[in-house]
PDB file of N, CA and C in Angstrom:
ATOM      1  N   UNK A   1     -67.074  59.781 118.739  1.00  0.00           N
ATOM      2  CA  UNK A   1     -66.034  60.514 118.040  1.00  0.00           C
ATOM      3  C   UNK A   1     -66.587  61.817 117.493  1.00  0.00           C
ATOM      4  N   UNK A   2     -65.712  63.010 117.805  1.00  0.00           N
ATOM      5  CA  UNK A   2     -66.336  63.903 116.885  1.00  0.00           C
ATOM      6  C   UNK A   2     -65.866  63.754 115.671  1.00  0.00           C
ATOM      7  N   UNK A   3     -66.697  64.999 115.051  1.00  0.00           N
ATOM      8  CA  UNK A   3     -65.967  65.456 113.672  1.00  0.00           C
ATOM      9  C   UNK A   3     -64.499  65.061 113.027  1.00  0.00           C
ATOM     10  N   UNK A   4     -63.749  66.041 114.029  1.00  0.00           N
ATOM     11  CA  UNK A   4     -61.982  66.453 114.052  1.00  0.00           C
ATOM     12  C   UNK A   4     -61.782  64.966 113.831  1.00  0.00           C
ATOM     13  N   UNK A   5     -62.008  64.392 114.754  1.00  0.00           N
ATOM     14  CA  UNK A   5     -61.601  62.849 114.575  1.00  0.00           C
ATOM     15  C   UNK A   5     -62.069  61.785 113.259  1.00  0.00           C
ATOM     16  N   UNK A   6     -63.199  61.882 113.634  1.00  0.00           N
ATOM     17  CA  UNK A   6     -63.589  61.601 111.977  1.00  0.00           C
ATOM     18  C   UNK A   6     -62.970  62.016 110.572  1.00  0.00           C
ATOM     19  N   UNK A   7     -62.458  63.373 111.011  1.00  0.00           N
ATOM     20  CA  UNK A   7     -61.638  63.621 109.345  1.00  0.00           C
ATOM     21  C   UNK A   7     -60.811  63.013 109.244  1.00  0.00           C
ATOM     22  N   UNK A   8     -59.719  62.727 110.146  1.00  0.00           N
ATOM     23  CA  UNK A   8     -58.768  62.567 110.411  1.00  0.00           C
ATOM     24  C   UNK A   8     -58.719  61.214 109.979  1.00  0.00           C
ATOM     25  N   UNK A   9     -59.599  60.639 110.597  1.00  0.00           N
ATOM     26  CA  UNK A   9     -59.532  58.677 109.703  1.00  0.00           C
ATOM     27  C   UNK A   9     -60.105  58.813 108.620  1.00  0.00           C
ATOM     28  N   UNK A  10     -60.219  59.711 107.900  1.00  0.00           N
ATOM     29  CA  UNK A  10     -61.043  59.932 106.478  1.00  0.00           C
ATOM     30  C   UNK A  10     -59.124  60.125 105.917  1.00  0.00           C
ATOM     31  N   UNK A  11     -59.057  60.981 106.148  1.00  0.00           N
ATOM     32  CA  UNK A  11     -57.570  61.289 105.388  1.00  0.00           C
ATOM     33  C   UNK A  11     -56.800  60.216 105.868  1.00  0.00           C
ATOM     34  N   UNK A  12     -56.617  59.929 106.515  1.00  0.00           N
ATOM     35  CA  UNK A  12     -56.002  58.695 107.144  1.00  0.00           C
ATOM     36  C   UNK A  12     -55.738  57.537 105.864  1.00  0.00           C
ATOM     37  N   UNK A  13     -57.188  56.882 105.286  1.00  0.00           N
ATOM     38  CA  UNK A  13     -57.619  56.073 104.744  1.00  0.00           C
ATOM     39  C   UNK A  13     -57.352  56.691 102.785  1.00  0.00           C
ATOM     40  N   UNK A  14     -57.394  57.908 103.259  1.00  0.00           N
ATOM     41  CA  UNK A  14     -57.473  58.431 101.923  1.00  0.00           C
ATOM     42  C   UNK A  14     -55.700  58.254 101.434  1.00  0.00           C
ATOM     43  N   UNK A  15     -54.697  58.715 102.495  1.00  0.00           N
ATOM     44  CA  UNK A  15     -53.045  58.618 102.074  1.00  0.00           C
ATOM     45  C   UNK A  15     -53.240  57.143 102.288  1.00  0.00           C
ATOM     46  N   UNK A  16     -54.000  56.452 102.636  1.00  0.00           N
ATOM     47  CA  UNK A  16     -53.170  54.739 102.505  1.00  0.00           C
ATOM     48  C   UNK A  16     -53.893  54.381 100.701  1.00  0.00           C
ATOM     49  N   UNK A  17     -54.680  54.748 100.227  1.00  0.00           N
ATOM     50  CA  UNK A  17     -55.210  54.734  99.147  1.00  0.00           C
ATOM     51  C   UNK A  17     -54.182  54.964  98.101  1.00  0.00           C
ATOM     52  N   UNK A  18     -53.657  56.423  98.473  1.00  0.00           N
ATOM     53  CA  UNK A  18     -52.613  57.352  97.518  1.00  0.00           C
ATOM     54  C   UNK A  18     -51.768  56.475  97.641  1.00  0.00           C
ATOM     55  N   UNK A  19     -51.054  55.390  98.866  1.00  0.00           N
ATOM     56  CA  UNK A  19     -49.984  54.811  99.083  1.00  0.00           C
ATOM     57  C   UNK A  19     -49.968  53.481  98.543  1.00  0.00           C
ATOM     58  N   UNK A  20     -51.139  52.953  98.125  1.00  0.00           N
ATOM     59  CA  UNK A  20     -51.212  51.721  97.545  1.00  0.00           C
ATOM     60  C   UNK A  20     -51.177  51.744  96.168  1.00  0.00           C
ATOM     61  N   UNK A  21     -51.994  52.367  95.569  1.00  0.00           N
ATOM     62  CA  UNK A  21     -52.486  53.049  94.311  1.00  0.00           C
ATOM     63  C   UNK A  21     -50.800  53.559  93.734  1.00  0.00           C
ATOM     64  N   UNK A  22     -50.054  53.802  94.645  1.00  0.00           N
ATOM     65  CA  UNK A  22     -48.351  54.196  93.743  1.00  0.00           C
ATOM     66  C   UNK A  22     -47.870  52.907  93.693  1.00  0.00           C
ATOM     67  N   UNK A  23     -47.801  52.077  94.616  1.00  0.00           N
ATOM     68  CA  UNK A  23     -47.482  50.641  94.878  1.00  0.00           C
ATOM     69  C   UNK A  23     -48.211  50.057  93.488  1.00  0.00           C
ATOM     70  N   UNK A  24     -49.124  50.101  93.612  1.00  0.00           N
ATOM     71  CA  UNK A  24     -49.909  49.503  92.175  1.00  0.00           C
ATOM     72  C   UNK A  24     -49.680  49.523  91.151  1.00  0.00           C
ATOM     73  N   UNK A  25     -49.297  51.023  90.591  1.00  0.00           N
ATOM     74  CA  UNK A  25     -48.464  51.693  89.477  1.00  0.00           C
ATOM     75  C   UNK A  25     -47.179  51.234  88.857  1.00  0.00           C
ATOM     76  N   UNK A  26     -46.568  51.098  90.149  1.00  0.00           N
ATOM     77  CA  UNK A  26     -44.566  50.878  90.328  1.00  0.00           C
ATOM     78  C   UNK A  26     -44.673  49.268  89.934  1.00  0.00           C
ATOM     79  N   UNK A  27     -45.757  48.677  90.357  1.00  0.00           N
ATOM     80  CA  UNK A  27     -45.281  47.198  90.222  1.00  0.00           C
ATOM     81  C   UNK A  27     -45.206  46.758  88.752  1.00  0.00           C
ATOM     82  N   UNK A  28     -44.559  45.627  88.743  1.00  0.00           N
ATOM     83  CA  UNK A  28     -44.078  45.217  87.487  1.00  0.00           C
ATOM     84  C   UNK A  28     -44.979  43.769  87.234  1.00  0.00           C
ATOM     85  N   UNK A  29     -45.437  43.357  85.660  1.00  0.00           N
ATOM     86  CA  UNK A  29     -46.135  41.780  86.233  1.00  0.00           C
ATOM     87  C   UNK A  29     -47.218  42.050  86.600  1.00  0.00           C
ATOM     88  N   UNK A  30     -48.293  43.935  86.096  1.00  0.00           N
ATOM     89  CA  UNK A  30     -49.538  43.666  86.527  1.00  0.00           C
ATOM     90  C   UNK A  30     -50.429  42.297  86.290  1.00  0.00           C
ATOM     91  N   UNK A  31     -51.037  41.833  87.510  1.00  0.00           N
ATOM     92  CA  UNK A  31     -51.826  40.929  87.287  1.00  0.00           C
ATOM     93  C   UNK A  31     -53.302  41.543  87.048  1.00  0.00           C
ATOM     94  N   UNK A  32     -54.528  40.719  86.602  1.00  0.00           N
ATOM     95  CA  UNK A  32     -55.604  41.106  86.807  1.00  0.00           C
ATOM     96  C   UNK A  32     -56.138  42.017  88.089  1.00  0.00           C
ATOM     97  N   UNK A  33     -56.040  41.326  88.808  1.00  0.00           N
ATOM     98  CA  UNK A  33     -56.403  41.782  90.128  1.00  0.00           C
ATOM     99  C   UNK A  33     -55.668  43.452  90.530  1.00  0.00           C
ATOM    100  N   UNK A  34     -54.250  43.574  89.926  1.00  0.00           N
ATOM    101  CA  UNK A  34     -53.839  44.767  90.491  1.00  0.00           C
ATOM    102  C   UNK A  34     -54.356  45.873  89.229  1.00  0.00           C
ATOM    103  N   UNK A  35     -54.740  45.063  87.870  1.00  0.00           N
ATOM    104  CA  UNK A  35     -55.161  46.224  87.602  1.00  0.00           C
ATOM    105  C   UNK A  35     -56.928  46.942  87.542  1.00  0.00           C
ATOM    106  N   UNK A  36     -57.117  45.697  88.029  1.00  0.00           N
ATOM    107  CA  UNK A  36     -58.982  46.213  88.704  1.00  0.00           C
ATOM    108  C   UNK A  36     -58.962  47.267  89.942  1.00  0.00           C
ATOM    109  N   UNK A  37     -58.061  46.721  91.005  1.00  0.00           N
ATOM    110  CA  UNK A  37     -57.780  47.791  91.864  1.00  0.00           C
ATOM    111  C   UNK A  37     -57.462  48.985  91.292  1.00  0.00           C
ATOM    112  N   UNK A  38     -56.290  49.184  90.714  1.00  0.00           N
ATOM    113  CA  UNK A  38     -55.710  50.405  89.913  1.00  0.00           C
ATOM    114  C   UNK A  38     -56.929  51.442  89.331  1.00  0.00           C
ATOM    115  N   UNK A  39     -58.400  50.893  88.953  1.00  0.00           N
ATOM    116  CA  UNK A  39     -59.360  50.995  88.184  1.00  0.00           C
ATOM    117  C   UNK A  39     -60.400  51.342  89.644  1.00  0.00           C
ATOM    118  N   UNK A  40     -60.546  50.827  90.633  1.00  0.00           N
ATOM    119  CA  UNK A  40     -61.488  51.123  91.837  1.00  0.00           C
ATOM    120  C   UNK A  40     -60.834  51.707  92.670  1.00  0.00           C
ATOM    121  N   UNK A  41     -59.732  51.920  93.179  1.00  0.00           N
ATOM    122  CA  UNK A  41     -59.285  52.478  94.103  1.00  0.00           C
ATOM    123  C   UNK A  41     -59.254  54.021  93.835  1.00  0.00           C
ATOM    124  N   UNK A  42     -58.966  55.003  92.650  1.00  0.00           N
ATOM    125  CA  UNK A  42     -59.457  56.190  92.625  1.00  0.00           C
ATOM    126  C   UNK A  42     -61.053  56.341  92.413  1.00  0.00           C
ATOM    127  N   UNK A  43     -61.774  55.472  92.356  1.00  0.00           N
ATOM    128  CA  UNK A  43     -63.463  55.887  92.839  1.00  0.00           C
ATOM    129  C   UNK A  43     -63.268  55.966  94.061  1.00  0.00           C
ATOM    130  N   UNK A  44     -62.672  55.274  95.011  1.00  0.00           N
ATOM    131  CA  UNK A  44     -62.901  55.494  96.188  1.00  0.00           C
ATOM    132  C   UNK A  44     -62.250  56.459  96.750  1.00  0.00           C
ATOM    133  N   UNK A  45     -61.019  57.164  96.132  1.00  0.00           N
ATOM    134  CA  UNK A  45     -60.461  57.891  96.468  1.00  0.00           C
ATOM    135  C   UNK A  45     -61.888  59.204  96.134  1.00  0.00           C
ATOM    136  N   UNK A  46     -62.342  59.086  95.214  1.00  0.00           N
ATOM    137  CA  UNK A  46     -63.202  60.536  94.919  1.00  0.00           C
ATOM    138  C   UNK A  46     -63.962  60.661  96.062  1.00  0.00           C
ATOM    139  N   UNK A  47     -64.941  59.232  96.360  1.00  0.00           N
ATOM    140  CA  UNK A  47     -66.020  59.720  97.340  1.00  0.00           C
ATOM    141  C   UNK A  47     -65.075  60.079  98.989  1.00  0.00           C
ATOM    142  N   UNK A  48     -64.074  58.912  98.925  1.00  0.00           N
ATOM    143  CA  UNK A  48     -63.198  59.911 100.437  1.00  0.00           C
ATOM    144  C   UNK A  48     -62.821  61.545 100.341  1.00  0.00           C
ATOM    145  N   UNK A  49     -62.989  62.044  98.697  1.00  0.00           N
ATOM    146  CA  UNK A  49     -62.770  63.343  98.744  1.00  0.00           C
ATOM    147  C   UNK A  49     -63.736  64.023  99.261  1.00  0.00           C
ATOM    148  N   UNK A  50     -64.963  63.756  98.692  1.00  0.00           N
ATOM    149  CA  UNK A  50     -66.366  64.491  98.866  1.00  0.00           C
ATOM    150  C   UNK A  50     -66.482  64.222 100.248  1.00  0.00           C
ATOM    151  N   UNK A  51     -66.352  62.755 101.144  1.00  0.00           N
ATOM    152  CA  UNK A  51     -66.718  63.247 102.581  1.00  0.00           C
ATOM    153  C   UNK A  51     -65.737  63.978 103.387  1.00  0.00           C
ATOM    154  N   UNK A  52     -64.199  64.324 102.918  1.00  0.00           N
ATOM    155  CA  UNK A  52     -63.542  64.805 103.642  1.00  0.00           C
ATOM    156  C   UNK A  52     -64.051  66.332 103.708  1.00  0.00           C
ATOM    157  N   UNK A  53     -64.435  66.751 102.420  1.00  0.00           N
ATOM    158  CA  UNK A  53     -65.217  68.159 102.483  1.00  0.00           C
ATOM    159  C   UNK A  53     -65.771  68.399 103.232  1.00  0.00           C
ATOM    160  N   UNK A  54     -66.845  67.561 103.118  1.00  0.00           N
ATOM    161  CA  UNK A  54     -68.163  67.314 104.236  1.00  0.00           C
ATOM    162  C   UNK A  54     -67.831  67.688 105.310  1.00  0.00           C
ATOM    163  N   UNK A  55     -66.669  66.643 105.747  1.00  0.00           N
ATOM    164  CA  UNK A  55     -65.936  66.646 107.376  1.00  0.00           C
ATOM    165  C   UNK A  55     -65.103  67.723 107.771  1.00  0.00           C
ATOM    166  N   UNK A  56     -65.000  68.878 107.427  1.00  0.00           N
ATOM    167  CA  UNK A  56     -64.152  70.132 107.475  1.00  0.00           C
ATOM    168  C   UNK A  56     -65.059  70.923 107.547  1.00  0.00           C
ATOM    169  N   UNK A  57     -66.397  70.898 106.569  1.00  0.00           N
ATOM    170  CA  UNK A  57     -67.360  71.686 106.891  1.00  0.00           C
ATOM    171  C   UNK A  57     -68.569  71.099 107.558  1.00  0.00           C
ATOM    172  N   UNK A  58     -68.278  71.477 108.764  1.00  0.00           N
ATOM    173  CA  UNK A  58     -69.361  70.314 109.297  1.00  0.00           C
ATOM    174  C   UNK A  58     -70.526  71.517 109.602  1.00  0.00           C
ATOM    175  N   UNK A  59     -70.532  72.677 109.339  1.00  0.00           N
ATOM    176  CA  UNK A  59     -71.717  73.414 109.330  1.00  0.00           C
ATOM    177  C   UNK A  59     -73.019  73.417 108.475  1.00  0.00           C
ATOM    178  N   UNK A  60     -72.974  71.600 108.151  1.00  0.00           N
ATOM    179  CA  UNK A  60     -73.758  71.625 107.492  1.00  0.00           C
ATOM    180  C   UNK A  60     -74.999  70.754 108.207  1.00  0.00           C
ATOM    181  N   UNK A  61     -75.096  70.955 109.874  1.00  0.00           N
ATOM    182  CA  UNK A  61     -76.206  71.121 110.326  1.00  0.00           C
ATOM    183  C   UNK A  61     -76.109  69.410 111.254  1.00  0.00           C
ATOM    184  N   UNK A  62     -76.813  69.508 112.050  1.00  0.00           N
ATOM    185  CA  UNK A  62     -76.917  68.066 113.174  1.00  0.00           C
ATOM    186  C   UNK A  62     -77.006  67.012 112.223  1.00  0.00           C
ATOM    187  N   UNK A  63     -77.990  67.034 111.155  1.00  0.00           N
ATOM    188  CA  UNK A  63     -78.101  65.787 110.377  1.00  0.00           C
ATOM    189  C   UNK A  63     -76.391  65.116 110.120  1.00  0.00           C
ATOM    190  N   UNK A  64     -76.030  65.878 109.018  1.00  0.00           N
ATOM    191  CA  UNK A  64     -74.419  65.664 108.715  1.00  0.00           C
ATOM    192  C   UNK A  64     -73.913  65.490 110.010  1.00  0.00           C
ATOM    193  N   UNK A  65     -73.288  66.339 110.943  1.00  0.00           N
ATOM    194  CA  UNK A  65     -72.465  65.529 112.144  1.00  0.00           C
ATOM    195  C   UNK A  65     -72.935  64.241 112.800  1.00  0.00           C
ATOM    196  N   UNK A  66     -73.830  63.831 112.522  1.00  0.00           N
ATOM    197  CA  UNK A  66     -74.640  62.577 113.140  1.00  0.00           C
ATOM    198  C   UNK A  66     -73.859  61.586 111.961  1.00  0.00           C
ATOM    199  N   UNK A  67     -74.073  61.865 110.889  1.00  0.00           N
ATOM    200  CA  UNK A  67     -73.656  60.979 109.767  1.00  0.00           C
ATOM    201  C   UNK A  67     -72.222  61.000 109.741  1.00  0.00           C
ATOM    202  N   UNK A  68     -71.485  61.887 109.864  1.00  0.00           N
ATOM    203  CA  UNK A  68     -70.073  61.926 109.992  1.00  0.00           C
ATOM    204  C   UNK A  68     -69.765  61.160 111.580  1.00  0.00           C
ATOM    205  N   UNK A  69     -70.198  61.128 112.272  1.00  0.00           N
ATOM    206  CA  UNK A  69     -70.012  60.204 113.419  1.00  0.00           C
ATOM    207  C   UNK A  69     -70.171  58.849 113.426  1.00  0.00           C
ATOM    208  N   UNK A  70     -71.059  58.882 112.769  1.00  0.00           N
ATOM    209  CA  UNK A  70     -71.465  57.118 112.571  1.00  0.00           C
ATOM    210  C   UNK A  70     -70.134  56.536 111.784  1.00  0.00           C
ATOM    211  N   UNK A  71     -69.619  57.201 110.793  1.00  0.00           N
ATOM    212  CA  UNK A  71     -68.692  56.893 109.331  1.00  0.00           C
ATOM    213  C   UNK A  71     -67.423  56.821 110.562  1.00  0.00           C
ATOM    214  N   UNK A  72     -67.523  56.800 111.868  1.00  0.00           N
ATOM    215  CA  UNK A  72     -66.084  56.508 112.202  1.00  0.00           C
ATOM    216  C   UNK A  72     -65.958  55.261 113.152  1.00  0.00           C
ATOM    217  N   UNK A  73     -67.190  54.669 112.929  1.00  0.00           N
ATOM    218  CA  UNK A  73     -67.489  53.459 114.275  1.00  0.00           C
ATOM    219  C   UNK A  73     -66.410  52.046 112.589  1.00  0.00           C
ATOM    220  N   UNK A  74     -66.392  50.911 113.845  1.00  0.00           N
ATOM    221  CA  UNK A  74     -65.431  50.214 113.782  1.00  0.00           C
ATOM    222  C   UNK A  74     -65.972  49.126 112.713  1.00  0.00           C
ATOM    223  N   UNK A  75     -67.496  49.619 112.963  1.00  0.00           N
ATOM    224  CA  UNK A  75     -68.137  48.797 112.029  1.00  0.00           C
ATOM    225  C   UNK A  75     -68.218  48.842 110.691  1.00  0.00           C
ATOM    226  N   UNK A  76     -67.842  50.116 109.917  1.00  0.00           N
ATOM    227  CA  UNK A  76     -68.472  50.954 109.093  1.00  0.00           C
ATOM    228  C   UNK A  76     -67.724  50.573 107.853  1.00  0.00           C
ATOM    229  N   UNK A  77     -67.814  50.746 106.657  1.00  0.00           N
ATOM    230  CA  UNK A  77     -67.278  50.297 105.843  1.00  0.00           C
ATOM    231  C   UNK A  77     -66.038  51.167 105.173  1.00  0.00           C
ATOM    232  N   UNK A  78     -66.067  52.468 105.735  1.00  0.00           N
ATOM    233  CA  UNK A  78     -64.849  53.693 105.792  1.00  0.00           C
ATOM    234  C   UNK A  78     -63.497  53.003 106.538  1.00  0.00           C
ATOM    235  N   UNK A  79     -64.022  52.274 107.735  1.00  0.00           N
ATOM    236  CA  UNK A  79     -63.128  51.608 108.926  1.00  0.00           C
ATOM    237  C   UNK A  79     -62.428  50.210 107.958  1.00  0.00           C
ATOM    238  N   UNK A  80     -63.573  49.652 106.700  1.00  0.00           N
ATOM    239  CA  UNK A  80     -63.407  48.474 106.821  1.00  0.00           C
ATOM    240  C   UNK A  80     -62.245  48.623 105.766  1.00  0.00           C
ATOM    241  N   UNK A  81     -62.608  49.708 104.965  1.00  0.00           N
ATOM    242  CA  UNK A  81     -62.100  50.247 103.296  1.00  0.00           C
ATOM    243  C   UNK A  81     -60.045  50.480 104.073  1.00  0.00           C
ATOM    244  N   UNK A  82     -60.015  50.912 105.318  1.00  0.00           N
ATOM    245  CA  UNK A  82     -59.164  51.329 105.941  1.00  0.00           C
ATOM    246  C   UNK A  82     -58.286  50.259 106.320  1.00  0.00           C
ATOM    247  N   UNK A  83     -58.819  49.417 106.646  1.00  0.00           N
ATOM    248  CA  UNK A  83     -58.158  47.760 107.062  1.00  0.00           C
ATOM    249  C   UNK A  83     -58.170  47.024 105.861  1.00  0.00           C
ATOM    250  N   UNK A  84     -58.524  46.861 104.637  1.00  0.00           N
ATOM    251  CA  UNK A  84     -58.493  46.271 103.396  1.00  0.00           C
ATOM    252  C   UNK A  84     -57.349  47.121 102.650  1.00  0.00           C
ATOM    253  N   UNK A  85     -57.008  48.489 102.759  1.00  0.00           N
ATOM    254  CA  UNK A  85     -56.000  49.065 101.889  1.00  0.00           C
ATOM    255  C   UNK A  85     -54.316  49.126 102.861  1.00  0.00           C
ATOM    256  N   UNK A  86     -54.847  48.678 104.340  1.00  0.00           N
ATOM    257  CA  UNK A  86     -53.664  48.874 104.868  1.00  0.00           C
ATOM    258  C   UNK A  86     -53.098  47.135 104.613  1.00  0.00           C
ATOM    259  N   UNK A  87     -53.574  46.025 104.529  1.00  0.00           N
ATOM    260  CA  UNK A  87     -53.483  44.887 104.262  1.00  0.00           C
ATOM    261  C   UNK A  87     -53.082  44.581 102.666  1.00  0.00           C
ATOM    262  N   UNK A  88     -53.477  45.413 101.623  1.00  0.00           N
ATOM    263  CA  UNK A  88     -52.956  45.371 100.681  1.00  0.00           C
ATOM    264  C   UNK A  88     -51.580  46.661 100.476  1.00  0.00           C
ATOM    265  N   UNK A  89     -51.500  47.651 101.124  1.00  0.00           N
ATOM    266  CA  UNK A  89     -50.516  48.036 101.162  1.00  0.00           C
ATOM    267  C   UNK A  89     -48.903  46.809 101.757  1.00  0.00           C
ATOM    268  N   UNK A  90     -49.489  46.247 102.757  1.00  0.00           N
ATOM    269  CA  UNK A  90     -48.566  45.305 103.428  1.00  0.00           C
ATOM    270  C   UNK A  90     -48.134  44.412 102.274  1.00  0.00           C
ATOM    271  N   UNK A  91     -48.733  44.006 101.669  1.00  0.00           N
ATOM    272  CA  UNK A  91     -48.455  42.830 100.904  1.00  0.00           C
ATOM    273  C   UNK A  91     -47.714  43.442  99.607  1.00  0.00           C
ATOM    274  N   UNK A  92     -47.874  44.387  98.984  1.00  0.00           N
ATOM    275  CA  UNK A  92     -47.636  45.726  97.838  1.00  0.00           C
ATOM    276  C   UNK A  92     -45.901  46.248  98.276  1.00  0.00           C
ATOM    277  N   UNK A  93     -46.061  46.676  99.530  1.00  0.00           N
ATOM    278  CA  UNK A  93     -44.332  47.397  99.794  1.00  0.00           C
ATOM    279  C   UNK A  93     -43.695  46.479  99.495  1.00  0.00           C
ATOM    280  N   UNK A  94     -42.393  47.744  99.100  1.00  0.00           N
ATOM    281  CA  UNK A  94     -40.998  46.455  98.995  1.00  0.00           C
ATOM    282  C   UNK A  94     -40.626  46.104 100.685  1.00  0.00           C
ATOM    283  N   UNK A  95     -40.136  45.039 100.591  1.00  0.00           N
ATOM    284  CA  UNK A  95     -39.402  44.256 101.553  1.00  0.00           C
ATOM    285  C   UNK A  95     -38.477  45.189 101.784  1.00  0.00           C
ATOM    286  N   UNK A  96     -37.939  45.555 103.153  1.00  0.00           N
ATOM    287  CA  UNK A  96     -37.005  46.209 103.712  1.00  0.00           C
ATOM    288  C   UNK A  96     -35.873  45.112 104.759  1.00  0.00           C
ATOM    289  N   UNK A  97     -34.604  45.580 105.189  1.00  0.00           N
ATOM    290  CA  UNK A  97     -33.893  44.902 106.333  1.00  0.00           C
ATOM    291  C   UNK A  97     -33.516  43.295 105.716  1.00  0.00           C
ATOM    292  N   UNK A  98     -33.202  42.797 106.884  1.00  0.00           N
ATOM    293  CA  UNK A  98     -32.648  41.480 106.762  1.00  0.00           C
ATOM    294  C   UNK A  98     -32.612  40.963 105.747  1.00  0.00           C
ATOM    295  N   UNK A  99     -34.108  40.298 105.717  1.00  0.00           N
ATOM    296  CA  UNK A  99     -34.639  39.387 104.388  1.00  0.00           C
ATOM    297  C   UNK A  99     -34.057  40.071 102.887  1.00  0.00           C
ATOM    298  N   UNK A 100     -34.600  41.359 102.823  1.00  0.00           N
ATOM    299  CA  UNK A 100     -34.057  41.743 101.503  1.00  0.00           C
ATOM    300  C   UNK A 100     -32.587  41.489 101.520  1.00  0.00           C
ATOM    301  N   UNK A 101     -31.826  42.093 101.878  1.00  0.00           N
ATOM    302  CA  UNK A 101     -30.145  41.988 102.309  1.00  0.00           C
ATOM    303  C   UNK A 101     -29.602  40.441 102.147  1.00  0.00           C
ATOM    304  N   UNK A 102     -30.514  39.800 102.812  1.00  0.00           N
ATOM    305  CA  UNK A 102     -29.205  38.074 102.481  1.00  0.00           C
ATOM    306  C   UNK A 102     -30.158  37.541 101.015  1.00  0.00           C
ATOM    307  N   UNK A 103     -31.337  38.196 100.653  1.00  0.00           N
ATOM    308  CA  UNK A 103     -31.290  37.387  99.128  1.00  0.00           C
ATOM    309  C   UNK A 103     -30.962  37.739  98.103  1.00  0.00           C
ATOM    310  N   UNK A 104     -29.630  38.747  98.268  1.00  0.00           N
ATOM    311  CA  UNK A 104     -28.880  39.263  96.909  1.00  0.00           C
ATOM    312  C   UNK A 104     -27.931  38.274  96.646  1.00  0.00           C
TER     313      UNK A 104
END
């Protein structure tokens, strides 16, 4: 993957953050758990800031694009942070269609 691509799942990961983190906010009945998230999820939002920098300026020499390449393999914990906030986003949205509709 280059760079371009790499940012791109950087911001990617960063609006599912912004998108959970409102979900988090809106809900009613914080439990523990949503408000520890509420409490870690903008740290992680900071350091996705600092590498998105990074990843826009990638003139910061072979070392960095090597490191920004690695941060997009499937293994990585950017990938993993990405599949953990889209799984708690799922569970966080309101219910849409059918289901909502016949339990009024």
């Amino acid at each position: 993957m280059d760079g371009l691509s790499t940012a791109a799942r950087i911001i990617s990961v960063l609006q599912l953050s912004f998108d959970v983190l409102e979900y988090i906010i809106g809900a009613t009945g914080t439990t523990k758990a949503r408000r520890r998230l509420r409490e870690e999820i903008p740290a992680c939002e900071d350091i996705l800031l600092q590498l998105q920098e990074h990843a826009d300026n990638t003139n910061g020499g072979t070392k960095w694009r090597k490191t920004i390449k690695v941060l997009a393999d499937s293994s990585t914990p950017l990938y993993r942070l990405g599949v953990t906030l889209e799984t708690i986003k799922t569970e966080l949205e309101p219910k849409r269609g059918w289901i909502r509709c016949c339990q009024l």
